[in-house]
Structure formats: structure tokens, C-alpha cells
PDB file of N, CA and C in Angstrom:
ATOM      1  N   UNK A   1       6.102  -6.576   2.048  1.00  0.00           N
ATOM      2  CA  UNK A   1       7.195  -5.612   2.050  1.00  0.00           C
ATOM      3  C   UNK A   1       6.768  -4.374   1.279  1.00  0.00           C
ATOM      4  N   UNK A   2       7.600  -3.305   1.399  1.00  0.00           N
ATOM      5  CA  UNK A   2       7.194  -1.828   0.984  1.00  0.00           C
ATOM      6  C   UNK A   2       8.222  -1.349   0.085  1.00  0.00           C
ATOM      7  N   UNK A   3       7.884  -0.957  -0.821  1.00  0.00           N
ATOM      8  CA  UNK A   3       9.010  -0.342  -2.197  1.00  0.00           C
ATOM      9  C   UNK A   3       9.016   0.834  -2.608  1.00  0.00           C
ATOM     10  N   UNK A   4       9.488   1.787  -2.544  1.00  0.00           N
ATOM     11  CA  UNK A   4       9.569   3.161  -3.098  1.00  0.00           C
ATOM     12  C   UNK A   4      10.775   3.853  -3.874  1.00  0.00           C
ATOM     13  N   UNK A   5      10.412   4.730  -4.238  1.00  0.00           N
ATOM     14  CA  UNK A   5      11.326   5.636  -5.924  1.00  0.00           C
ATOM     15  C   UNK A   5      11.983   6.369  -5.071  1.00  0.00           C
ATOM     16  N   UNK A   6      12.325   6.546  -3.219  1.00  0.00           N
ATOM     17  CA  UNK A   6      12.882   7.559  -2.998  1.00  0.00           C
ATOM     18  C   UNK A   6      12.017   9.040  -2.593  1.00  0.00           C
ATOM     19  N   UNK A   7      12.136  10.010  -1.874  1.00  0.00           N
ATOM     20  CA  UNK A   7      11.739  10.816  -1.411  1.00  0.00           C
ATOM     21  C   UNK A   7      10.939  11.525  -2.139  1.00  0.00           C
ATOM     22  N   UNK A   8      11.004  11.394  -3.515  1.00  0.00           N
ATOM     23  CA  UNK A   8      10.101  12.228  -4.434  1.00  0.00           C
ATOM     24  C   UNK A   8       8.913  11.495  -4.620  1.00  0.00           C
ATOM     25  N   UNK A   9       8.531  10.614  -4.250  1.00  0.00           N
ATOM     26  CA  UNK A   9       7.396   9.348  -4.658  1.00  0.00           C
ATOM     27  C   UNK A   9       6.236  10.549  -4.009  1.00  0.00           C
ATOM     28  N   UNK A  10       4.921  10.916  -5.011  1.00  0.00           N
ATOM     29  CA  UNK A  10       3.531  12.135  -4.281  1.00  0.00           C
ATOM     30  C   UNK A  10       2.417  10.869  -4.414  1.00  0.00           C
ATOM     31  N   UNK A  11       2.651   9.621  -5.189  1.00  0.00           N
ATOM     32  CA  UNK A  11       1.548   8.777  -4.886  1.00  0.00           C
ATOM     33  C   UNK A  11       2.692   7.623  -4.942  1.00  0.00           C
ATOM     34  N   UNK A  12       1.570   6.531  -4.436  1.00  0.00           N
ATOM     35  CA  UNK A  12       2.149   5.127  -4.536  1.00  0.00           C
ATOM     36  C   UNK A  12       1.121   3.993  -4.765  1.00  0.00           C
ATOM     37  N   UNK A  13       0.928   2.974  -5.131  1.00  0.00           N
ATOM     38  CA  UNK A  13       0.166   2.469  -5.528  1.00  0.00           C
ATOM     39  C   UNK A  13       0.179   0.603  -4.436  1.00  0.00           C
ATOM     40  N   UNK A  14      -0.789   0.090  -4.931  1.00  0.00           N
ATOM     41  CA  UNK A  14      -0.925  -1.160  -3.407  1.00  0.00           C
ATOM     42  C   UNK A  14      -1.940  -1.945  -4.399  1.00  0.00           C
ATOM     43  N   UNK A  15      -1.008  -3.199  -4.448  1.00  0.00           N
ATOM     44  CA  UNK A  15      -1.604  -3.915  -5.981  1.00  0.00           C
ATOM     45  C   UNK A  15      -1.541  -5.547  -5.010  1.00  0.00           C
ATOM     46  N   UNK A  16      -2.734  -5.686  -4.353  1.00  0.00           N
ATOM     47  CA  UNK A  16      -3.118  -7.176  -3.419  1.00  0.00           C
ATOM     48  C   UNK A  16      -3.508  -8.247  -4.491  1.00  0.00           C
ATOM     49  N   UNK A  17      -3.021  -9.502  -4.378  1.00  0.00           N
ATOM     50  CA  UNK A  17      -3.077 -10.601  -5.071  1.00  0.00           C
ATOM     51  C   UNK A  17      -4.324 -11.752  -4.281  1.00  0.00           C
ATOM     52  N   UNK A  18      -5.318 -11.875  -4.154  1.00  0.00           N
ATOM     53  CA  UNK A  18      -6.177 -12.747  -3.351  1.00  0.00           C
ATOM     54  C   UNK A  18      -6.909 -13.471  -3.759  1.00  0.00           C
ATOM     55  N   UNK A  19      -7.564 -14.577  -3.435  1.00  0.00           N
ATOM     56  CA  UNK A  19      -8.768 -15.745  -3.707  1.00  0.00           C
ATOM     57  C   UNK A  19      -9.781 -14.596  -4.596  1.00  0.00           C
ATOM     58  N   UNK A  20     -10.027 -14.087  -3.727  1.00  0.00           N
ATOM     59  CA  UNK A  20     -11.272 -12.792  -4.833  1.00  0.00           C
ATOM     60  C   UNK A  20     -11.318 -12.396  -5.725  1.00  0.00           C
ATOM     61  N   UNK A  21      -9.340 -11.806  -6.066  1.00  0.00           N
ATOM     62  CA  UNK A  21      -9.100 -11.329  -7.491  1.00  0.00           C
ATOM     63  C   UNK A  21      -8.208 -10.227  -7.208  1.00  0.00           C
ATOM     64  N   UNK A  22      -7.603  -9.306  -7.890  1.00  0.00           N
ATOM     65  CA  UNK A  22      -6.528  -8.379  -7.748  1.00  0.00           C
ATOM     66  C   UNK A  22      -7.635  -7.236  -7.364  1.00  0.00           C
ATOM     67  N   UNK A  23      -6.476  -6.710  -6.325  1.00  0.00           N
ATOM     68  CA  UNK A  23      -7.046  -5.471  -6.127  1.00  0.00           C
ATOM     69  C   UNK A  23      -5.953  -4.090  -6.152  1.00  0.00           C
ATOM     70  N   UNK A  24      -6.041  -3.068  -6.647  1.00  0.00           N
ATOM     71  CA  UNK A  24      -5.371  -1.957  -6.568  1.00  0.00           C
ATOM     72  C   UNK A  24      -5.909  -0.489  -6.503  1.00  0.00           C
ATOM     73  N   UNK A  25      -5.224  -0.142  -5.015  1.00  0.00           N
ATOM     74  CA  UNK A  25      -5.362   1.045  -4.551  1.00  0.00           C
ATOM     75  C   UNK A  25      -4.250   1.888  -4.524  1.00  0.00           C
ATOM     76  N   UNK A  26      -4.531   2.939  -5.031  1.00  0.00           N
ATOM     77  CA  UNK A  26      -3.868   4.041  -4.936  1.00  0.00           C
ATOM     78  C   UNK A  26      -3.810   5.293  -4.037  1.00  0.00           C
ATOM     79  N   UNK A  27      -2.527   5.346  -3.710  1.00  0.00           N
ATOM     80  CA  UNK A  27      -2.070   6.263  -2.092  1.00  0.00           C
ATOM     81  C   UNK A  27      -2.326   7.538  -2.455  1.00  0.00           C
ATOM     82  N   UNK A  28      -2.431   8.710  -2.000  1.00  0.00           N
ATOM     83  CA  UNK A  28      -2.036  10.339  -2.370  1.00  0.00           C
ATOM     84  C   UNK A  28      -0.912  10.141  -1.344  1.00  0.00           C
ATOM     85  N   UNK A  29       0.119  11.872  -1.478  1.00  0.00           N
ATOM     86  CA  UNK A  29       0.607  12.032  -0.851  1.00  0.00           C
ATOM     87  C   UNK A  29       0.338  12.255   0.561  1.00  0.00           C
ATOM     88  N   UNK A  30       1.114  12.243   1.469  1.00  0.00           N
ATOM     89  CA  UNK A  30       0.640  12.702   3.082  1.00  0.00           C
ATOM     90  C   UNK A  30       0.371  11.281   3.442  1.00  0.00           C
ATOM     91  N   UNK A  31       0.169  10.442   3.356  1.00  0.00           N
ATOM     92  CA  UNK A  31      -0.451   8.966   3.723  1.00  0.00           C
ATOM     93  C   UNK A  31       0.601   8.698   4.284  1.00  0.00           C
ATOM     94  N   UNK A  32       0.765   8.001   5.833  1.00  0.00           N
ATOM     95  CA  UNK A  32       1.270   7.134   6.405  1.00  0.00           C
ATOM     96  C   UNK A  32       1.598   5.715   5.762  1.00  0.00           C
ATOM     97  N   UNK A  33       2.563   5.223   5.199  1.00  0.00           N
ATOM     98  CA  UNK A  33       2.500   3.981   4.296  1.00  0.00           C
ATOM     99  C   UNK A  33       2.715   3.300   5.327  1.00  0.00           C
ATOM    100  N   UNK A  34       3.594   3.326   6.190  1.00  0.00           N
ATOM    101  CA  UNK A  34       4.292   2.284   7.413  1.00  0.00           C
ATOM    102  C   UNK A  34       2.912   2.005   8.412  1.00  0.00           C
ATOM    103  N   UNK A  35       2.261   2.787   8.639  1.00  0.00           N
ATOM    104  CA  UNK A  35       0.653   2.534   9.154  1.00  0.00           C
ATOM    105  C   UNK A  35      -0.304   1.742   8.405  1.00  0.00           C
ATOM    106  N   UNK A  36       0.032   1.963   7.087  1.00  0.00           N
ATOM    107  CA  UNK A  36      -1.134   1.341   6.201  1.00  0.00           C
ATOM    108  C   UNK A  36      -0.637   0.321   5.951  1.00  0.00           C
ATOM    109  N   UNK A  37       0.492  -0.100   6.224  1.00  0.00           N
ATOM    110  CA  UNK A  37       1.048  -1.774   5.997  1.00  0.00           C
ATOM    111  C   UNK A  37       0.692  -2.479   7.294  1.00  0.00           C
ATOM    112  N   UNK A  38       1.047  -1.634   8.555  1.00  0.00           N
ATOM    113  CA  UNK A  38       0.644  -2.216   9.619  1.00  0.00           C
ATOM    114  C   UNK A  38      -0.897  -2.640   9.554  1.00  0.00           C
ATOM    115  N   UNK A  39      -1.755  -1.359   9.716  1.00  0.00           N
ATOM    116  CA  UNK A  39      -3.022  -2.335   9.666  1.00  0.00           C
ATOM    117  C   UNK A  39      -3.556  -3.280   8.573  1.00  0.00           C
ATOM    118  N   UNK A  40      -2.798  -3.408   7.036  1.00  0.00           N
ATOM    119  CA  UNK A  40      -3.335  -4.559   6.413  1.00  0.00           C
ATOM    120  C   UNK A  40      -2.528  -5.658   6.709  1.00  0.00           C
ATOM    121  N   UNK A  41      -1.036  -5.786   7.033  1.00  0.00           N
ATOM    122  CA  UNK A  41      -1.472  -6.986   8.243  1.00  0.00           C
ATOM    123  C   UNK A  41      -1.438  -7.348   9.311  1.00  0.00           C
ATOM    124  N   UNK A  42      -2.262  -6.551  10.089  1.00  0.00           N
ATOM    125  CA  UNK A  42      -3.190  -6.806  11.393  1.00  0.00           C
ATOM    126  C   UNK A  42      -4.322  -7.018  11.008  1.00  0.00           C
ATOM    127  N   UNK A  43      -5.025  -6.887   9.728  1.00  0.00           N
ATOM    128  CA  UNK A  43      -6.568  -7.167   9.355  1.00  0.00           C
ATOM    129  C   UNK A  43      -7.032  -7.848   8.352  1.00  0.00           C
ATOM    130  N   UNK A  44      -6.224  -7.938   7.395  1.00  0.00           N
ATOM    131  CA  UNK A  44      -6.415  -8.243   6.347  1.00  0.00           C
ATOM    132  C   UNK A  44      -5.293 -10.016   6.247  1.00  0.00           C
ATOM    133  N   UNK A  45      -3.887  -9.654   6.652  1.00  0.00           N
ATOM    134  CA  UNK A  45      -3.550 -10.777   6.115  1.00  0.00           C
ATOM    135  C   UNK A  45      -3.540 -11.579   7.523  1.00  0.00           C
TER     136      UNK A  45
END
């Protein structure tokens, strides 16, 4: 699922929990989030 502060959010952050170990990436503004959820899970989960 996807969480945001509301229309003012210029970054967002993507904090994955996995066998490997935590991972966290950070968005800039302009980024498609609803795309970038789609393809991590279509690829990833």
C-alpha cells in the first residue's frame, strides 16, 4: 500500500523489508508513485 502527507509531499521515501535486509529508496518529485508500485509488484514481489 501507498501513504502520503497530501499534495505538498516533493519527496517520498520506499523503505522494503526482505530476506536480504532493508532497503530504502528515496523518490524526488515528478515520479510516478502509482507506476512505481505497479512495477515493484509486477517484479519484485
Amino acid at each position: 500500500s501507498t501513504e502520503n502527507a497530501g499534495i505538498l509531499d516533493y519527496t517520498a521515501e520506499v523503505e522494503l523489508w526482505t530476506r536480504a535486509g532493508h532497503i530504502k529508496i528515496e523518490l524526488k518529485r515528478g515520479i510516478n508513485i502509482r507506476e512505481f508500485e505497479r512495477l515493484l509488484a509486477e517484479y519484485i514481489l
